[in-house]
PDB file of N, CA and C in Angstrom:
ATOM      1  N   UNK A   1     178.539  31.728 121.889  1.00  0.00           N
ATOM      2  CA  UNK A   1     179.041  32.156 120.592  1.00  0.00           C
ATOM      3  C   UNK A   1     178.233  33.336 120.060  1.00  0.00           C
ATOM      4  N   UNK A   2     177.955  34.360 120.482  1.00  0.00           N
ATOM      5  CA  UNK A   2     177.007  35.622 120.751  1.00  0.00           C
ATOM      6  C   UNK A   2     177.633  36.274 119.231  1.00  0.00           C
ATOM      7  N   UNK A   3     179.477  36.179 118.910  1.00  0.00           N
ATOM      8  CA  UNK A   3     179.853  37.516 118.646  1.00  0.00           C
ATOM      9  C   UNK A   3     180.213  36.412 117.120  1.00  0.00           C
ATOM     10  N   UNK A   4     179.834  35.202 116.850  1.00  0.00           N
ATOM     11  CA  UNK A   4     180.538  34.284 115.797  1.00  0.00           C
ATOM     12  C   UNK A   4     179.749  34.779 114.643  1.00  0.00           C
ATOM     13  N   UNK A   5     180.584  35.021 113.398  1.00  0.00           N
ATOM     14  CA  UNK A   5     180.022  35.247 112.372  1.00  0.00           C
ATOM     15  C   UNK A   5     179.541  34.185 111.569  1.00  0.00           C
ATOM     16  N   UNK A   6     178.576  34.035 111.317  1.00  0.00           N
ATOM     17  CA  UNK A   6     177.910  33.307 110.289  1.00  0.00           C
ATOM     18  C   UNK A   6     177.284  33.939 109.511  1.00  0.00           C
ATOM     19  N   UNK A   7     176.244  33.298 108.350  1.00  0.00           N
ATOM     20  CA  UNK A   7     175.469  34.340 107.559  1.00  0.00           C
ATOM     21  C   UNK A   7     174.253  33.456 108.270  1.00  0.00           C
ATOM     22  N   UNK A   8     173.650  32.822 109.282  1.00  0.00           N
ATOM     23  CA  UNK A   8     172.606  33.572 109.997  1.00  0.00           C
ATOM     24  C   UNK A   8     172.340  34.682 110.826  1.00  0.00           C
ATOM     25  N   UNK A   9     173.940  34.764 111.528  1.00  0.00           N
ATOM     26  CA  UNK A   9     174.189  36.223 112.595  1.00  0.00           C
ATOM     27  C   UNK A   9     174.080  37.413 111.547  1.00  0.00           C
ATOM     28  N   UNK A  10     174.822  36.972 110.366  1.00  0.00           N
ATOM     29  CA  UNK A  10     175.088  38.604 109.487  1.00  0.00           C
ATOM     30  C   UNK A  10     173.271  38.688 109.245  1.00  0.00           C
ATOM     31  N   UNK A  11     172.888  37.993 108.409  1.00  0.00           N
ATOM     32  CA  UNK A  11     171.009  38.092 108.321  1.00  0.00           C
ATOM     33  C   UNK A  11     170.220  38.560 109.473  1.00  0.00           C
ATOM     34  N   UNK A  12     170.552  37.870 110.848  1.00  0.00           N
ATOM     35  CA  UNK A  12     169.407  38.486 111.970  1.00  0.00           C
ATOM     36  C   UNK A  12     169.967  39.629 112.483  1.00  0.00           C
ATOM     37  N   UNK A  13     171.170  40.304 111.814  1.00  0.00           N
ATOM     38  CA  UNK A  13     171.626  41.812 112.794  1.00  0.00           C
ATOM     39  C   UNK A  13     171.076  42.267 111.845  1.00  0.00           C
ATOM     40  N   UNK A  14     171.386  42.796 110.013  1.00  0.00           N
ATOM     41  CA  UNK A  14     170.972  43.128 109.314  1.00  0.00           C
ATOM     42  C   UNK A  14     169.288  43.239 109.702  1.00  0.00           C
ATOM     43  N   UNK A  15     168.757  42.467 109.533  1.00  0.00           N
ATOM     44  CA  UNK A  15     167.447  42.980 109.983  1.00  0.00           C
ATOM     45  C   UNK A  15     166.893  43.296 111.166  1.00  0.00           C
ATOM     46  N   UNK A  16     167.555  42.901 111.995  1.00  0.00           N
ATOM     47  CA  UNK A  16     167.670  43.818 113.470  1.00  0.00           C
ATOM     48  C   UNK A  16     167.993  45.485 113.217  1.00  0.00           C
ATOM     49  N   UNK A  17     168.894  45.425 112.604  1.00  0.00           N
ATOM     50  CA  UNK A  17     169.177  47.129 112.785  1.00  0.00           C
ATOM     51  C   UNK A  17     168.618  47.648 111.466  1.00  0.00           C
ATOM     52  N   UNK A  18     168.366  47.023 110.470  1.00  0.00           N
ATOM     53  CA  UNK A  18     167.823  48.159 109.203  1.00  0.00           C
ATOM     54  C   UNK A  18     166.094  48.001 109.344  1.00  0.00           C
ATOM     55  N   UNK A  19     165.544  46.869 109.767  1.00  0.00           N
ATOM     56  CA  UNK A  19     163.943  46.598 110.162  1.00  0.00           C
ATOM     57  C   UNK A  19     163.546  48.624 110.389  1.00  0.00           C
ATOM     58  N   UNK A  20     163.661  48.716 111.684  1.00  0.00           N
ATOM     59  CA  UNK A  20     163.286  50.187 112.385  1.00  0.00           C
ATOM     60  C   UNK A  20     163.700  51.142 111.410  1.00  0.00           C
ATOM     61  N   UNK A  21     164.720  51.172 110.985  1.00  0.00           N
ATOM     62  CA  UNK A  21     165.242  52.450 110.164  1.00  0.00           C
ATOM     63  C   UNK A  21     164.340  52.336 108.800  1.00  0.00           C
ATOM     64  N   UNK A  22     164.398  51.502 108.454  1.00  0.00           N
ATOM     65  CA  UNK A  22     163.202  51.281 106.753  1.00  0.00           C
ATOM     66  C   UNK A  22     162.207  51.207 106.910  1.00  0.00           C
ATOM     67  N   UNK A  23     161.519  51.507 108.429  1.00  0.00           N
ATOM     68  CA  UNK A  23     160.211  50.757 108.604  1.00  0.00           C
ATOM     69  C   UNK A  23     159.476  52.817 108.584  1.00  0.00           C
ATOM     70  N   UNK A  24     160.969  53.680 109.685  1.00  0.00           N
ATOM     71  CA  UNK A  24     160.733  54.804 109.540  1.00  0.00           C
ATOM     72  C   UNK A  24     160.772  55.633 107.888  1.00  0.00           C
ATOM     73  N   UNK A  25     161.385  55.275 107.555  1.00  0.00           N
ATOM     74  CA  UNK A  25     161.603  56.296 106.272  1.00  0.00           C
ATOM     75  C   UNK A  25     160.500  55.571 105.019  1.00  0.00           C
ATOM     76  N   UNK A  26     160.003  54.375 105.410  1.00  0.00           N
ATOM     77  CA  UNK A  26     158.400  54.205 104.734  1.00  0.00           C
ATOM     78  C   UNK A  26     157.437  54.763 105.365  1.00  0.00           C
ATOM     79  N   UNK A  27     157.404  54.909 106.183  1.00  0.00           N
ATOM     80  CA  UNK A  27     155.880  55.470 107.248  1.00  0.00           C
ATOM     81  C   UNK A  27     156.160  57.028 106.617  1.00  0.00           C
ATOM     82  N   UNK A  28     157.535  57.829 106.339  1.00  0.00           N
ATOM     83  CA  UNK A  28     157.513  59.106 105.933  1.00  0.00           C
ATOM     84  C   UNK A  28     156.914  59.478 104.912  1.00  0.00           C
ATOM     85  N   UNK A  29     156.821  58.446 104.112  1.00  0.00           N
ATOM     86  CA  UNK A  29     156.285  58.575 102.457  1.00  0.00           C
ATOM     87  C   UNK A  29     154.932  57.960 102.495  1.00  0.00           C
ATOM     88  N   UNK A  30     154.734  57.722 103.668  1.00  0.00           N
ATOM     89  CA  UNK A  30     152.915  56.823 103.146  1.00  0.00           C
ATOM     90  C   UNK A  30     153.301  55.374 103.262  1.00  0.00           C
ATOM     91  N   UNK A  31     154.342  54.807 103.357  1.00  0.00           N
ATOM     92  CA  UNK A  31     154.145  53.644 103.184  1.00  0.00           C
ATOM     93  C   UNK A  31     154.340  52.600 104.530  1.00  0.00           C
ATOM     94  N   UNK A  32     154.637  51.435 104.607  1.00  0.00           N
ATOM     95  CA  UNK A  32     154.680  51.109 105.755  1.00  0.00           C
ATOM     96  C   UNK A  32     155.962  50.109 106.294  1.00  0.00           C
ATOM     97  N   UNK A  33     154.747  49.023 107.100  1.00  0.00           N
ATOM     98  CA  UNK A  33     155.954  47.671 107.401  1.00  0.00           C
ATOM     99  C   UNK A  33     156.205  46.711 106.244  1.00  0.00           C
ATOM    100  N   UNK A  34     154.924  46.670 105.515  1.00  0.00           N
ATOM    101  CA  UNK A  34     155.051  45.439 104.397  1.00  0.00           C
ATOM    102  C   UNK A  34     156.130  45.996 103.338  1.00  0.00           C
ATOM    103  N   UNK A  35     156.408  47.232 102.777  1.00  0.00           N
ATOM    104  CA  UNK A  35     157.570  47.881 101.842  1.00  0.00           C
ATOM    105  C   UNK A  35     158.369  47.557 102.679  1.00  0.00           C
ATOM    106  N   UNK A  36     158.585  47.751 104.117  1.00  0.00           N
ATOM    107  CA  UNK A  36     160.149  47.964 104.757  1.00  0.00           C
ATOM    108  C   UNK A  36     160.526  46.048 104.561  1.00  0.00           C
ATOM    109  N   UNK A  37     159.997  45.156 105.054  1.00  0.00           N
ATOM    110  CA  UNK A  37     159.918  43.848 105.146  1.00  0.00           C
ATOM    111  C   UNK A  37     160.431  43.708 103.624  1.00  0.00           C
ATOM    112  N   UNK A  38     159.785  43.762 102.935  1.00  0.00           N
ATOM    113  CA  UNK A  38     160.593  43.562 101.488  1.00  0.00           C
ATOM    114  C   UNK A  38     161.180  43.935 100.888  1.00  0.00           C
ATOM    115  N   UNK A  39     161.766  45.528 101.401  1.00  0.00           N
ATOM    116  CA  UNK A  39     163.261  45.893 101.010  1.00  0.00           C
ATOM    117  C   UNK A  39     164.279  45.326 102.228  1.00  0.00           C
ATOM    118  N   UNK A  40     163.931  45.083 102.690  1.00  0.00           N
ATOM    119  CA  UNK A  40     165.402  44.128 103.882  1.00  0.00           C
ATOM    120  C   UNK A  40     164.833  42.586 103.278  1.00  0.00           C
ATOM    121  N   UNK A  41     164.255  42.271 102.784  1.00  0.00           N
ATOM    122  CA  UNK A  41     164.151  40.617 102.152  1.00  0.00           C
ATOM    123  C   UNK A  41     165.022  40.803 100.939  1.00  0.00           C
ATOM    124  N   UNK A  42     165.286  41.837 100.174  1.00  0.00           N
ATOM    125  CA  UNK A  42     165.786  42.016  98.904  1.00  0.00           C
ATOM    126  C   UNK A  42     166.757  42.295  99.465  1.00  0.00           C
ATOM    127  N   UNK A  43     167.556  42.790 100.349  1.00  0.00           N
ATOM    128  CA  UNK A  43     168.986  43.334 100.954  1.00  0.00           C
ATOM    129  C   UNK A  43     169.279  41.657 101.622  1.00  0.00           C
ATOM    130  N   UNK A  44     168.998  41.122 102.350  1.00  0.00           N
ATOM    131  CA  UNK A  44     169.236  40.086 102.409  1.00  0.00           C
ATOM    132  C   UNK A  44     169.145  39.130 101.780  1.00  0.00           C
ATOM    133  N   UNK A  45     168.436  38.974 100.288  1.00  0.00           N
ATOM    134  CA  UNK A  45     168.841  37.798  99.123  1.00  0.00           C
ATOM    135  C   UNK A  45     170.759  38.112  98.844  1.00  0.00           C
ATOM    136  N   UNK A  46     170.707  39.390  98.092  1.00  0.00           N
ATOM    137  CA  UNK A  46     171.479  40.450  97.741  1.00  0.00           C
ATOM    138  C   UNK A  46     173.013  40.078  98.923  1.00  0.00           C
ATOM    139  N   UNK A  47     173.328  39.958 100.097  1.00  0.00           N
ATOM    140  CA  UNK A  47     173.900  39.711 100.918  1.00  0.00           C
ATOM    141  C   UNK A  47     174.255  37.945 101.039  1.00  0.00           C
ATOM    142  N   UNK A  48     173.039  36.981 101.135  1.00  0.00           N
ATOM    143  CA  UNK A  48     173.049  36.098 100.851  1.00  0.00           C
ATOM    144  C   UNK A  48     174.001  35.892  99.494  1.00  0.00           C
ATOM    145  N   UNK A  49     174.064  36.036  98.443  1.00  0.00           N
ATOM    146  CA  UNK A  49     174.739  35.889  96.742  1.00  0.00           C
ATOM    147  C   UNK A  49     176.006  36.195  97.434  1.00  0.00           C
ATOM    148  N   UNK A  50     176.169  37.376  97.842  1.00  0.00           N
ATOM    149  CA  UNK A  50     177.681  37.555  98.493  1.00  0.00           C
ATOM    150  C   UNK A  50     178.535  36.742  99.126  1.00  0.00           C
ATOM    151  N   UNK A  51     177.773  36.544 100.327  1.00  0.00           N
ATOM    152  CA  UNK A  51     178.260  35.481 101.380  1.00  0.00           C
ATOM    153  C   UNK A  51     178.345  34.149 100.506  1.00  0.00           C
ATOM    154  N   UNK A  52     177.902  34.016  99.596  1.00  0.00           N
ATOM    155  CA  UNK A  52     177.990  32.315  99.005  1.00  0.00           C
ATOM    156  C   UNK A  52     179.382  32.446  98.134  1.00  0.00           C
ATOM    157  N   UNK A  53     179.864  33.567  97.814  1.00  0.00           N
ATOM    158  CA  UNK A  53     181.059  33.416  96.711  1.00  0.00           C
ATOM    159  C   UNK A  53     180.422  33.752  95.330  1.00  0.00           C
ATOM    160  N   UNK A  54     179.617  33.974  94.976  1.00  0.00           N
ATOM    161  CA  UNK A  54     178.790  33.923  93.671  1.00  0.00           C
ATOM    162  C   UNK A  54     179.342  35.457  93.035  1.00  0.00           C
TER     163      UNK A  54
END
């Protein structure tokens, strides 16, 4: 079931593919992994509210 949507699959691609990309465009500004980690924790609460119907 590789391709089944759930909101654990939607959560571990989401941070599969935005992790690297936010991790680059913090390292551009000075900043790092711990900013990128907690703007994809805030994109995934944010996603989470969605997926529930809320």
């Amino acid at each position: 079931m590789e391709h089944s949507i759930s909101p654990q699959n939607i959560e571990k691609d989401i941070h599969k593919k935005l992790m690297p990309k936010l991790f680059l465009e913090c390292k551009s500004i000075g900043s790092g992994m711990v900013q990128a980690k907690k703007m994809v924790e805030m994109i995934l609460q944010i996603t989470r509210v969605g997926l529930s119907g809320d």
